[in-house]
N, C-alpha and C. Protein backbone atom coordinates (compact mmCIF):
# COMPACT_ATOMS: atom_id res chain seq x y z
N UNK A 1 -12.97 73.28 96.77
CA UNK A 1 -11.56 73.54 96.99
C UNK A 1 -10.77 72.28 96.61
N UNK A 2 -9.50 72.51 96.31
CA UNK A 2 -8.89 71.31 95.22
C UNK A 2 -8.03 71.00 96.51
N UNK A 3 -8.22 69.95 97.10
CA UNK A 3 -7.17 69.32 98.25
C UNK A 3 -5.77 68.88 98.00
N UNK A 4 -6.04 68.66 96.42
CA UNK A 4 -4.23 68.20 96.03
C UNK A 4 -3.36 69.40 95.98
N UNK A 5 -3.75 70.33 95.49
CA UNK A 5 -3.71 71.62 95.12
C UNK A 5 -3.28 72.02 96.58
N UNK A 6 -4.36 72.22 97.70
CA UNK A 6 -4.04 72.43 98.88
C UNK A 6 -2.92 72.00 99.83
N UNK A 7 -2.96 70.48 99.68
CA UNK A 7 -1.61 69.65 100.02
C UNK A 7 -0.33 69.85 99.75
N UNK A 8 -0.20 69.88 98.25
CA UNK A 8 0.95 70.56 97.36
C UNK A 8 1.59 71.56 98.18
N UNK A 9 0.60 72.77 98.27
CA UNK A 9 0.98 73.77 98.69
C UNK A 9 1.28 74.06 100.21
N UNK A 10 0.60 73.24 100.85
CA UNK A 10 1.09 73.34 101.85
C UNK A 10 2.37 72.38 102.44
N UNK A 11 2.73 71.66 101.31
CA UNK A 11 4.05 70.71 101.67
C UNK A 11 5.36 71.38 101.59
N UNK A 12 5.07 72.57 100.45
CA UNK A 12 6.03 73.68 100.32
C UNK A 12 5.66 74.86 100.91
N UNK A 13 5.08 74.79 101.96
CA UNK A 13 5.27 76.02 102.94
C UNK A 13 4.23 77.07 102.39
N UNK A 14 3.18 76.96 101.56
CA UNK A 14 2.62 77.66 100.92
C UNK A 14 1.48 77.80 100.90
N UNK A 15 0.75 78.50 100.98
CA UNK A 15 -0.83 78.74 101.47
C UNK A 15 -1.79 78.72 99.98
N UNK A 16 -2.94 78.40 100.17
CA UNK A 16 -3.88 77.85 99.34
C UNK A 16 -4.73 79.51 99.41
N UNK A 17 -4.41 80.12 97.99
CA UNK A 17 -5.52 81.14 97.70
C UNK A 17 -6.22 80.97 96.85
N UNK A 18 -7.65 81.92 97.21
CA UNK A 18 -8.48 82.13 96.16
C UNK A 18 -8.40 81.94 94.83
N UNK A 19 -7.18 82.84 94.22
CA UNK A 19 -6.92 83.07 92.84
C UNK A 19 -6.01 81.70 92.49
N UNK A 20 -5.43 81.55 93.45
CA UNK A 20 -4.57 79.82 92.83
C UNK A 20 -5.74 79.01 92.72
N UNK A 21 -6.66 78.73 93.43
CA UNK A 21 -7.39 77.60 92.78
C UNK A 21 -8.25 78.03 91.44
N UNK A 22 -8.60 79.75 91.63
CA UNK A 22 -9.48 80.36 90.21
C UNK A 22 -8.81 79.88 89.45
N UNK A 23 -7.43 79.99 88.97
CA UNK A 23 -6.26 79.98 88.14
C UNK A 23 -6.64 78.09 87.82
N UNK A 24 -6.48 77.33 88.69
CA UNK A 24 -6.45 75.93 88.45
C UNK A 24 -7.38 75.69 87.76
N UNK A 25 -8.74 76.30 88.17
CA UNK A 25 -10.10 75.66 88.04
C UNK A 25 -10.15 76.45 86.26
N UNK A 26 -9.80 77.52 86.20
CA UNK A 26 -10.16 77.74 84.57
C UNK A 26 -8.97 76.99 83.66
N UNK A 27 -7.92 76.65 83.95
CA UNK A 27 -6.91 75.61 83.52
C UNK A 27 -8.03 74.47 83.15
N UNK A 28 -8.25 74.21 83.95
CA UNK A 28 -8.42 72.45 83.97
C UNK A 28 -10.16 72.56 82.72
N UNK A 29 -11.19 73.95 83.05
CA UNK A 29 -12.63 74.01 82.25
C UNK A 29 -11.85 74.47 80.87
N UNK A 30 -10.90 75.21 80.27
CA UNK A 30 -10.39 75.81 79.05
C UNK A 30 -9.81 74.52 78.22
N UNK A 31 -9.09 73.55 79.04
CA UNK A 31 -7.84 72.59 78.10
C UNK A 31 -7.04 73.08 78.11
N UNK A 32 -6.88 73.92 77.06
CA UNK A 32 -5.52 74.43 76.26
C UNK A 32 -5.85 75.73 76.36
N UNK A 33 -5.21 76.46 77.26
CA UNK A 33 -5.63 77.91 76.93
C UNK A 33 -4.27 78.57 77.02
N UNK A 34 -4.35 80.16 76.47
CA UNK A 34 -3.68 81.04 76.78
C UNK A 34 -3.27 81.73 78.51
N UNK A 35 -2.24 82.43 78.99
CA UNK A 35 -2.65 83.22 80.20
C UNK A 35 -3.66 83.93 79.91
N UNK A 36 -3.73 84.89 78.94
CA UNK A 36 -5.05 85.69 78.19
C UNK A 36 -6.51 85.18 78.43
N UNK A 37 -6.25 83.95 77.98
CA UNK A 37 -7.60 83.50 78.27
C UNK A 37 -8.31 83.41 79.60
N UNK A 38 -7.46 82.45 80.17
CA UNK A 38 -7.10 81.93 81.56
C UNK A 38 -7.54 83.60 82.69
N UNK A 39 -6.74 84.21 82.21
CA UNK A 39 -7.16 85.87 83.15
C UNK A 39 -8.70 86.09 82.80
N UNK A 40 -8.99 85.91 81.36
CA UNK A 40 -10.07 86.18 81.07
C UNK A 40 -11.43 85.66 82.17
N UNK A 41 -11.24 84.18 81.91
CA UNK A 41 -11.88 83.12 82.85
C UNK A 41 -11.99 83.80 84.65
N UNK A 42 -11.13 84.03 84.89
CA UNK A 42 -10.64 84.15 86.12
C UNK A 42 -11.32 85.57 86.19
N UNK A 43 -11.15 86.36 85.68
CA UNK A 43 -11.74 87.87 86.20
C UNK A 43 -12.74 87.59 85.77
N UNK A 44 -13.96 86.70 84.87
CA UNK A 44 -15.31 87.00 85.12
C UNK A 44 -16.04 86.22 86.39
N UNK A 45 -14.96 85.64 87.57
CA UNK A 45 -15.37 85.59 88.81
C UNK A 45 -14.74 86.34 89.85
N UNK A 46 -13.82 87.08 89.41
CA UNK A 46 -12.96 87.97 90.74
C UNK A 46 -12.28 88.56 89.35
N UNK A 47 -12.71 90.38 89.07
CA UNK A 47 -12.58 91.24 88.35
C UNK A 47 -10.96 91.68 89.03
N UNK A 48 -10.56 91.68 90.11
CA UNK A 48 -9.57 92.32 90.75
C UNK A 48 -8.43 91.73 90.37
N UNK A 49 -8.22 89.92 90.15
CA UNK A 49 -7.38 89.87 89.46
C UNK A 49 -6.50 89.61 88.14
N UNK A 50 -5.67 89.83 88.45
CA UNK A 50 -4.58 90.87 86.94
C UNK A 50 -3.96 89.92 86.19
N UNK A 51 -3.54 90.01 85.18
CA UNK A 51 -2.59 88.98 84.36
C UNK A 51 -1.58 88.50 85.09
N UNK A 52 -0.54 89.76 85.67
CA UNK A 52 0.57 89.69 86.24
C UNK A 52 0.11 88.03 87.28
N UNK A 53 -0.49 88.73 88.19
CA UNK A 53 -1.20 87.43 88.88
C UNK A 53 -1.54 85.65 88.28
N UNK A 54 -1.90 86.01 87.00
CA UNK A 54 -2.07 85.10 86.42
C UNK A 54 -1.08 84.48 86.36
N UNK A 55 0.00 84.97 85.21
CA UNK A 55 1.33 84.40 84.94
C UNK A 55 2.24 83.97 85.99
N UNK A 56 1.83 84.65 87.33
CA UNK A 56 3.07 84.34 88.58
C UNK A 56 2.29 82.80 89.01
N UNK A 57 0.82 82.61 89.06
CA UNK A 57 0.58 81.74 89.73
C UNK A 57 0.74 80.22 88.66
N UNK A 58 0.56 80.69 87.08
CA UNK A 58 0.84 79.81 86.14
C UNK A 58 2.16 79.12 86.61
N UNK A 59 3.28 79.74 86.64
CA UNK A 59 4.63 79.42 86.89
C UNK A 59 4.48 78.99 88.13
N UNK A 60 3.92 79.30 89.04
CA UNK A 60 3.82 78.28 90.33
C UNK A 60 3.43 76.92 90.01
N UNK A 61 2.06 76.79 89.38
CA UNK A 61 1.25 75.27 89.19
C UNK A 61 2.34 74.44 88.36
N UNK A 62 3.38 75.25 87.16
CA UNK A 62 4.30 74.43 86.77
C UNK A 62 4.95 73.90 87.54
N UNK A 63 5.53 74.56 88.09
CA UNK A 63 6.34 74.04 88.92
C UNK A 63 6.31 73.10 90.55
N UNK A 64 5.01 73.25 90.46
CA UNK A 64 4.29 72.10 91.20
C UNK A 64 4.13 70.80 90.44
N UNK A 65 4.08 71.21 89.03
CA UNK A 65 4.06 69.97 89.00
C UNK A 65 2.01 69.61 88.39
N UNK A 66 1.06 70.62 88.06
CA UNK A 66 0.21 70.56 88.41
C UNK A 66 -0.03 71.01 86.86
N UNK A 67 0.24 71.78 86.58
CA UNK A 67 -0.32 72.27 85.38
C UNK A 67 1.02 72.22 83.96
N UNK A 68 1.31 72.27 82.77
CA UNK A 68 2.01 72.39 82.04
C UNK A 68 1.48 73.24 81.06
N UNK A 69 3.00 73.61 80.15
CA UNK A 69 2.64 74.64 79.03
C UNK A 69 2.91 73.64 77.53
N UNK A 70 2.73 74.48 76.39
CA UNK A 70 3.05 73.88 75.59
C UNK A 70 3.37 75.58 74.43
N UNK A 71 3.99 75.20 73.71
CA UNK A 71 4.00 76.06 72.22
C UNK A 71 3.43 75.52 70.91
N UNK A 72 2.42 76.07 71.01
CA UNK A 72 1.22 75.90 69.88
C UNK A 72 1.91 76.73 68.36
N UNK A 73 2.79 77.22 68.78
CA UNK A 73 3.23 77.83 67.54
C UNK A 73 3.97 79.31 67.72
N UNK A 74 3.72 80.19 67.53
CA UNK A 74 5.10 81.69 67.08
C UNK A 74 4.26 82.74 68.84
N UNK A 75 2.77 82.48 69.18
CA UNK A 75 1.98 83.38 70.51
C UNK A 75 2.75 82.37 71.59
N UNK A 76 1.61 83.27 72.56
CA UNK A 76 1.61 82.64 73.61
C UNK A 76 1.75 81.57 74.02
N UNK A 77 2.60 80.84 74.83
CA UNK A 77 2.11 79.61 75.47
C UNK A 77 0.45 78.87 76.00
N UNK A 78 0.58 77.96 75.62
CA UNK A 78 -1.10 77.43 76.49
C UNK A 78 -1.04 76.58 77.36
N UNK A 79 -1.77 76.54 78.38
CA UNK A 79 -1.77 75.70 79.74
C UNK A 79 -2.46 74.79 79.62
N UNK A 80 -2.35 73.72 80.16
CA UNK A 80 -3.20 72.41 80.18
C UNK A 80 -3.18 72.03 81.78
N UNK A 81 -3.55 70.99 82.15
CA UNK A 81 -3.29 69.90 83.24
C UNK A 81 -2.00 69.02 82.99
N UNK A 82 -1.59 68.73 83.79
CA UNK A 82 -0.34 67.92 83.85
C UNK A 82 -0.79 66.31 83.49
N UNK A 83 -2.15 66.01 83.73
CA UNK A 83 -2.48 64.63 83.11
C UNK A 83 -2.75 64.50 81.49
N UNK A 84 -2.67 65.89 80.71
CA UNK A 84 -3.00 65.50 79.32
C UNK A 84 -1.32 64.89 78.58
N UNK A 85 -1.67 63.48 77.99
CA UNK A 85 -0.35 63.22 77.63
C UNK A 85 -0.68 62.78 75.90
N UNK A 86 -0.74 63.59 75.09
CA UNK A 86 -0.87 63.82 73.47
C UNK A 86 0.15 64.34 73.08
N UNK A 87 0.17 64.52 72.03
CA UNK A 87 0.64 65.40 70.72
C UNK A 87 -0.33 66.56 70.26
N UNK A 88 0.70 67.89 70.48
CA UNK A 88 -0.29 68.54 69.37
C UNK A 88 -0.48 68.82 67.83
N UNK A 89 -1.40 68.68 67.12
CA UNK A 89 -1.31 69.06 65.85
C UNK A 89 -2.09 70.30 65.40
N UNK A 90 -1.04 71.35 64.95
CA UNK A 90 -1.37 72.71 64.54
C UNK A 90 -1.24 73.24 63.01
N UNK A 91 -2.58 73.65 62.80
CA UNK A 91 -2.27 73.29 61.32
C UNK A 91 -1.87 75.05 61.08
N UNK A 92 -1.15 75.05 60.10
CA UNK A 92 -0.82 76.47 60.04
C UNK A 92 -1.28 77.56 59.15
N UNK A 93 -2.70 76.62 58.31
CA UNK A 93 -2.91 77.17 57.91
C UNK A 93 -4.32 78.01 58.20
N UNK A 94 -5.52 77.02 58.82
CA UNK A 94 -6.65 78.20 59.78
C UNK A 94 -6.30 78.02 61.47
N UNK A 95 -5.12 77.41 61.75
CA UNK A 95 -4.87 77.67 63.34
C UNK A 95 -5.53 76.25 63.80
N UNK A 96 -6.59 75.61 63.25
CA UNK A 96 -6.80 74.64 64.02
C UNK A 96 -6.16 73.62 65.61
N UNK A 97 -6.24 72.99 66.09
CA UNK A 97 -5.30 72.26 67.32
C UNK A 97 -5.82 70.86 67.19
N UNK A 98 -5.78 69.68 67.26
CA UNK A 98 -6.12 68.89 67.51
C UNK A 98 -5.21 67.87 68.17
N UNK A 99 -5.54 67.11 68.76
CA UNK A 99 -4.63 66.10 69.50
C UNK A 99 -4.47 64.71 68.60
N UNK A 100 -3.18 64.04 68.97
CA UNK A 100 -2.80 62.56 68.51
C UNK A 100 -2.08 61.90 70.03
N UNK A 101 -2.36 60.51 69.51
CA UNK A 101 -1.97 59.90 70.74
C UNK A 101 -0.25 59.31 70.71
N UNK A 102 0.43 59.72 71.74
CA UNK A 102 1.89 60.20 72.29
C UNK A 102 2.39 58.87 71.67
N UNK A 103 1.81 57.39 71.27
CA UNK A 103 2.26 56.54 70.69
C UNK A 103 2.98 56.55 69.37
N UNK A 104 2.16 57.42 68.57
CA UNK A 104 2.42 57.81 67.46
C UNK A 104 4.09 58.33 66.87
N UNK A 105 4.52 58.63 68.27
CA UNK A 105 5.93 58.97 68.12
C UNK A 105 7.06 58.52 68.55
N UNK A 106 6.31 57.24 68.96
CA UNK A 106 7.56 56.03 69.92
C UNK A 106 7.95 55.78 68.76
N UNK A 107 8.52 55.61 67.47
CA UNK A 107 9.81 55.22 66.42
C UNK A 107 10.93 56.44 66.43
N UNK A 108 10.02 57.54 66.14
CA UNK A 108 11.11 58.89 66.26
C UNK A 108 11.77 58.88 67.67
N UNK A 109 10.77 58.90 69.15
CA UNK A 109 11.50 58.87 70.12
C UNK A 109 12.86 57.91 70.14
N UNK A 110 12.35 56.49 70.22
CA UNK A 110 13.55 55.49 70.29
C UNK A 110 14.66 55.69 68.70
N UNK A 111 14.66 56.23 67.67
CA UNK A 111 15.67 56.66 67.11
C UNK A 111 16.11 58.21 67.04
N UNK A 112 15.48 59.28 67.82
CA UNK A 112 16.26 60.27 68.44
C UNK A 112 17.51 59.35 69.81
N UNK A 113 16.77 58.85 70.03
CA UNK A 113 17.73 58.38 71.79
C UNK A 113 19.10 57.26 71.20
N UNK A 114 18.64 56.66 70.35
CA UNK A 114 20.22 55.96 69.43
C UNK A 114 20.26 56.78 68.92
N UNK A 115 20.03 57.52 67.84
CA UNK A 115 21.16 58.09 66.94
C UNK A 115 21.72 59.60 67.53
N UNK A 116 20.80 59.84 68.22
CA UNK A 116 21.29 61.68 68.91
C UNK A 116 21.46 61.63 70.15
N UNK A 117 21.37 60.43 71.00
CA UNK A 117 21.56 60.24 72.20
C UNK A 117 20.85 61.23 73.45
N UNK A 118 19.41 61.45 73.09
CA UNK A 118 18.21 62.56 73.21
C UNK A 118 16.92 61.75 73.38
N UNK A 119 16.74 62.54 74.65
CA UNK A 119 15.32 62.03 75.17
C UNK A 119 14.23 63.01 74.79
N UNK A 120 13.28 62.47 74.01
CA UNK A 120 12.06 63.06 73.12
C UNK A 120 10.94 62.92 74.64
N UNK A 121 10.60 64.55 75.26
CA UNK A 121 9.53 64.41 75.75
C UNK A 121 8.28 64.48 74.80
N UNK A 122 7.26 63.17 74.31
CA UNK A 122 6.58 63.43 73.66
C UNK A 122 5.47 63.75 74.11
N UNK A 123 4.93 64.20 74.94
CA UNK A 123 3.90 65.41 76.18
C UNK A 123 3.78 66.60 75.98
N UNK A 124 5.29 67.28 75.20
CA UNK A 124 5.11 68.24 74.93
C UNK A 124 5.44 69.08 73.82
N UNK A 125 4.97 68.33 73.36
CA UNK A 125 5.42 68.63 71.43
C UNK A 125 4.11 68.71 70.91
N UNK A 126 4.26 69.79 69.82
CA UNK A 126 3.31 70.70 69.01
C UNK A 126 3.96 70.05 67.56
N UNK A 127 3.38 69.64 66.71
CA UNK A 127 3.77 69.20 65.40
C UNK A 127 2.66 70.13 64.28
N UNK A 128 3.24 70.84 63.23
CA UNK A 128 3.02 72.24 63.01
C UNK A 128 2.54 71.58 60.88
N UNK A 129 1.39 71.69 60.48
CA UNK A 129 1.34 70.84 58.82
C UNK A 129 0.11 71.52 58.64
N UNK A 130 -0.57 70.75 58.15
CA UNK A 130 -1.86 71.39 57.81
C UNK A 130 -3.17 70.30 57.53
N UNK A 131 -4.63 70.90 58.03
CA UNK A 131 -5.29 69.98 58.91
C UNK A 131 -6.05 69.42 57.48
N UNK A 132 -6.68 68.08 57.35
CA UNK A 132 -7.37 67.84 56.51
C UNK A 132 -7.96 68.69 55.64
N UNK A 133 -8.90 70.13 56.05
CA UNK A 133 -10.02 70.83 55.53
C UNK A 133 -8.90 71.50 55.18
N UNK A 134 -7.92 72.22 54.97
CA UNK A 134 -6.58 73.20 54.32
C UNK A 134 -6.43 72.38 53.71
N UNK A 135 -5.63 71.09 53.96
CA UNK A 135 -5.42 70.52 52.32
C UNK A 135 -6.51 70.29 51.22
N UNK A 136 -7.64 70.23 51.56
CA UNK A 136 -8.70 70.05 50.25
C UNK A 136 -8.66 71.59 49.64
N UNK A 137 -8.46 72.23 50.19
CA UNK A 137 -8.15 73.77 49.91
C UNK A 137 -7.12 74.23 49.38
N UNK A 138 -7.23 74.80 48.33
CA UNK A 138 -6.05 75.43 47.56
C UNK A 138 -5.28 76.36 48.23
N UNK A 139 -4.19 76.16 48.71
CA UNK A 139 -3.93 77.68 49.28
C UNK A 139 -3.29 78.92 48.98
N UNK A 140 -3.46 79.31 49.13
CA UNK A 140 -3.00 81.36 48.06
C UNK A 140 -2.37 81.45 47.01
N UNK A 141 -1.23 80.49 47.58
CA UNK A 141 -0.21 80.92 46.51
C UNK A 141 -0.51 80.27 45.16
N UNK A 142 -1.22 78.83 45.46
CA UNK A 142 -1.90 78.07 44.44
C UNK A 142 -3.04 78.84 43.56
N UNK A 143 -3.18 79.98 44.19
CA UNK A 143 -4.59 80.43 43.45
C UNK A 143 -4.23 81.64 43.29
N UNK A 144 -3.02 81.93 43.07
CA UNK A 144 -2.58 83.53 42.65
C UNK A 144 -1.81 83.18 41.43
N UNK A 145 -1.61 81.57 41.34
CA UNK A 145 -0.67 81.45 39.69
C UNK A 145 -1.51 81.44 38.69
């Protein structure tokens, strides 16, 4: 049983269930997952519960503070832990994900914040190109001329 998890919840008046910690515990074994997935995880130890369930308790752990989302691209959101602090890189052309480290974007951050007067959370940014193995690869349109 996750005691922070427990604490949390009980600091806001809120009781520690079964399916909130299922919900945590396949968060935290997946990385980056879908609710889809995440339900998936979760009903092959308790079949009874439902997506709906899923998504209500997702939006709880956000908002605890416990878990975060990100947009990987045009689907679903994916859940992580609130301690992963990267960049994502999604290549668009076989879907790949891979991570970069949040340093990488301290020049853009500090000249978004002078010139646009905008704070760059870089935690939760998806950066969308194409992964090494696609570029050695011709892609379609290159091979339909």
């Amino acid at each position: 049983m996750d005691t922070t998890l427990r604490q949390t919840l009980h600091r806001r008046g809120l009781r520690m269930t079964p399916q909130r910690q299922l919900v945590l515990d396949a968060v935290r074994d997946l990385g980056h997952a879908t609710p889809e997935q995440i339900c998936a995880q979760v009903q092959s130890a308790a079949p009874a519960v439902n997506i709906t369930t899923v998504y209500r308790t997702l939006d709880l752990l956000e908002r605890l503070g416990m878990v975060r989302h990100t947009h990987l691209g045009h689907g679903a959101p994916t859940y992580s832990e609130q301690e992963h602090t990267h960049v994502h890189l999604v290549c668009h052309s076989c879907g790949a994900v891979t991570e970069a480290q949040t340093d990488l974007m301290d020049d853009l951050a500090a000249r978004l914040r002078r010139e646009c007067d905008f704070e760059l959370d870089v935690t939760h940014v998806a950066l969308s190109g194409r992964c090494g193995r696609c570029i050695e690869r011709p892609s379609d349109e290159e091979e339909h001329q």
